[in-house]
Protein backbone atom coordinates (compact mmCIF):
# COMPACT_ATOMS: atom_id res chain seq x y z
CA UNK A 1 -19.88 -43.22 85.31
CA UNK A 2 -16.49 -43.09 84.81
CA UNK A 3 -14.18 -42.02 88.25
CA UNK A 4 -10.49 -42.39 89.50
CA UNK A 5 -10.75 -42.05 93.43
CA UNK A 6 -8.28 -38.68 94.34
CA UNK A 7 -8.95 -39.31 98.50
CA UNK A 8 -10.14 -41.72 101.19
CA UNK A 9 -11.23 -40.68 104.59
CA UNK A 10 -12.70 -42.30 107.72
CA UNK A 11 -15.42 -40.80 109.12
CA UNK A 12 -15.58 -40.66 113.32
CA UNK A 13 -18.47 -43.15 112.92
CA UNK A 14 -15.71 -45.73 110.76
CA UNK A 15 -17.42 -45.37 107.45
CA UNK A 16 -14.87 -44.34 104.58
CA UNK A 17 -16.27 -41.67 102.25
CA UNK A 18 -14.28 -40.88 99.10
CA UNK A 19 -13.05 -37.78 96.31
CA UNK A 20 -12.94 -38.34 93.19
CA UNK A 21 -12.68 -37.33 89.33
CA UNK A 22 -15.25 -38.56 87.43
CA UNK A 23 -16.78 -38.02 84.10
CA UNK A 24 -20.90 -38.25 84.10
CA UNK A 25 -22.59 -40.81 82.41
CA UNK A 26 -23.96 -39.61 78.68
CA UNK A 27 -20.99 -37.02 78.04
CA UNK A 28 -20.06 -38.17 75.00
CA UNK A 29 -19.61 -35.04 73.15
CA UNK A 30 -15.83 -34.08 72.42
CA UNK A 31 -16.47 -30.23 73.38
CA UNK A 32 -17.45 -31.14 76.72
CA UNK A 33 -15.19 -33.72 77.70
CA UNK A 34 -11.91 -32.17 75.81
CA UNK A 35 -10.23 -28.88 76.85
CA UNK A 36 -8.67 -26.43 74.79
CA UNK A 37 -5.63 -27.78 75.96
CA UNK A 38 -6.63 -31.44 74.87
CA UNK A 39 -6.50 -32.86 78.59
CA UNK A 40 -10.07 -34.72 79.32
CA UNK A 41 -12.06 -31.92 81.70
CA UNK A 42 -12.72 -34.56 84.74
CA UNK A 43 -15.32 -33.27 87.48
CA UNK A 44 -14.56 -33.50 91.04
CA UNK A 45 -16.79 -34.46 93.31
CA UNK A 46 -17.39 -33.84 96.73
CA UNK A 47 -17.22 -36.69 99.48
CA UNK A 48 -19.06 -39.81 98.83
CA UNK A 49 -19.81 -42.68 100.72
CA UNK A 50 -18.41 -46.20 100.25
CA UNK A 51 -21.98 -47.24 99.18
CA UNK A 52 -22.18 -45.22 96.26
CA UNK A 53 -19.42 -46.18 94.68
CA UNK A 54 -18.92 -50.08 92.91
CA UNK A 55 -15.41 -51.11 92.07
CA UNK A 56 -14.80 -52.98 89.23
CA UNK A 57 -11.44 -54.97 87.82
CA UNK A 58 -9.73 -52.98 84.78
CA UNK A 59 -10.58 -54.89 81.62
CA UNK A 60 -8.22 -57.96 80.90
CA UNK A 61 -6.59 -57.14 83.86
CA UNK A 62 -8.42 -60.43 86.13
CA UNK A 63 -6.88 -64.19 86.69
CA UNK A 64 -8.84 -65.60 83.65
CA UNK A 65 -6.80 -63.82 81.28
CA UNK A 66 -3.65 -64.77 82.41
CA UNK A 67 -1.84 -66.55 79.29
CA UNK A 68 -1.73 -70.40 81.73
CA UNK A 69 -5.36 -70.06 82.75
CA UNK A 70 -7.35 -73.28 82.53
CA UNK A 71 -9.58 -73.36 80.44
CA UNK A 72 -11.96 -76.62 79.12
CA UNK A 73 -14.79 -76.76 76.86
CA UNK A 74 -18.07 -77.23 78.65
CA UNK A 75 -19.64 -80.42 77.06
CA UNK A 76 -23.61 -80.53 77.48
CA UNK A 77 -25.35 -83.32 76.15
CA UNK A 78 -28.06 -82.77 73.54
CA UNK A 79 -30.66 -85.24 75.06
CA UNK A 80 -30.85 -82.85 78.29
CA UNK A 81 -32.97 -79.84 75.82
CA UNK A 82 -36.34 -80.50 74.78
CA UNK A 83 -36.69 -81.61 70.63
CA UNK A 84 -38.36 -78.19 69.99
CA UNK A 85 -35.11 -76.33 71.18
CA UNK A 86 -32.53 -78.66 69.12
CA UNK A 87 -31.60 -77.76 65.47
CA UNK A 88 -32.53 -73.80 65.89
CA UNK A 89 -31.90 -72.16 62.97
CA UNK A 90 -33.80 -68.83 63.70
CA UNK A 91 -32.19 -65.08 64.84
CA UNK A 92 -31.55 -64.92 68.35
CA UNK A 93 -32.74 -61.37 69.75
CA UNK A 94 -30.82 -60.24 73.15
């Protein structure tokens, strides 16, 4: 799910607890997320605790992107994968 936080709080036992704007996972159609106005209709929630929420990095926006980052190609040596593994020419399937 997709949420900007709005509010933090402490709680008297120390825990923080959050509001925020979200939009739920698997709304995908355009009548539901865009108003007649053509602003994106974001829910608000009610408080949350820290737990339920994961923070994550805006894409591109971490260290290893930076233009100077160091970067190397890994070198692994053939002789360290078993013969049956070397020269694969099937489809992989993730």
């Amino acid at each position: 799910m997709i949420c900007t936080v709005q509010e933090r709080r402490q709680e008297p036992n120390g825990e923080y607890v959050y509001k925020v704007h979200y939009l739920p996972l698997g709304l995908f159609d355009t009548e539901d997320v865009i108003g007649e106005d053509g602003l994106v209709n974001w829910y608000e929630s009610t408080w949350i605790p820290r737990g339920a929420i994961s923070f994550a990095e805006k894409p591109y926006s971490t260290d290893i992107f930076l233009e100077g980052a160091f970067r190397h190609p890994i070198q692994i040596p053939d002789d360290i994968f078993p013969k049956p593994w070397q020269g694969f020419e099937g489809t992989l399937y993730w």
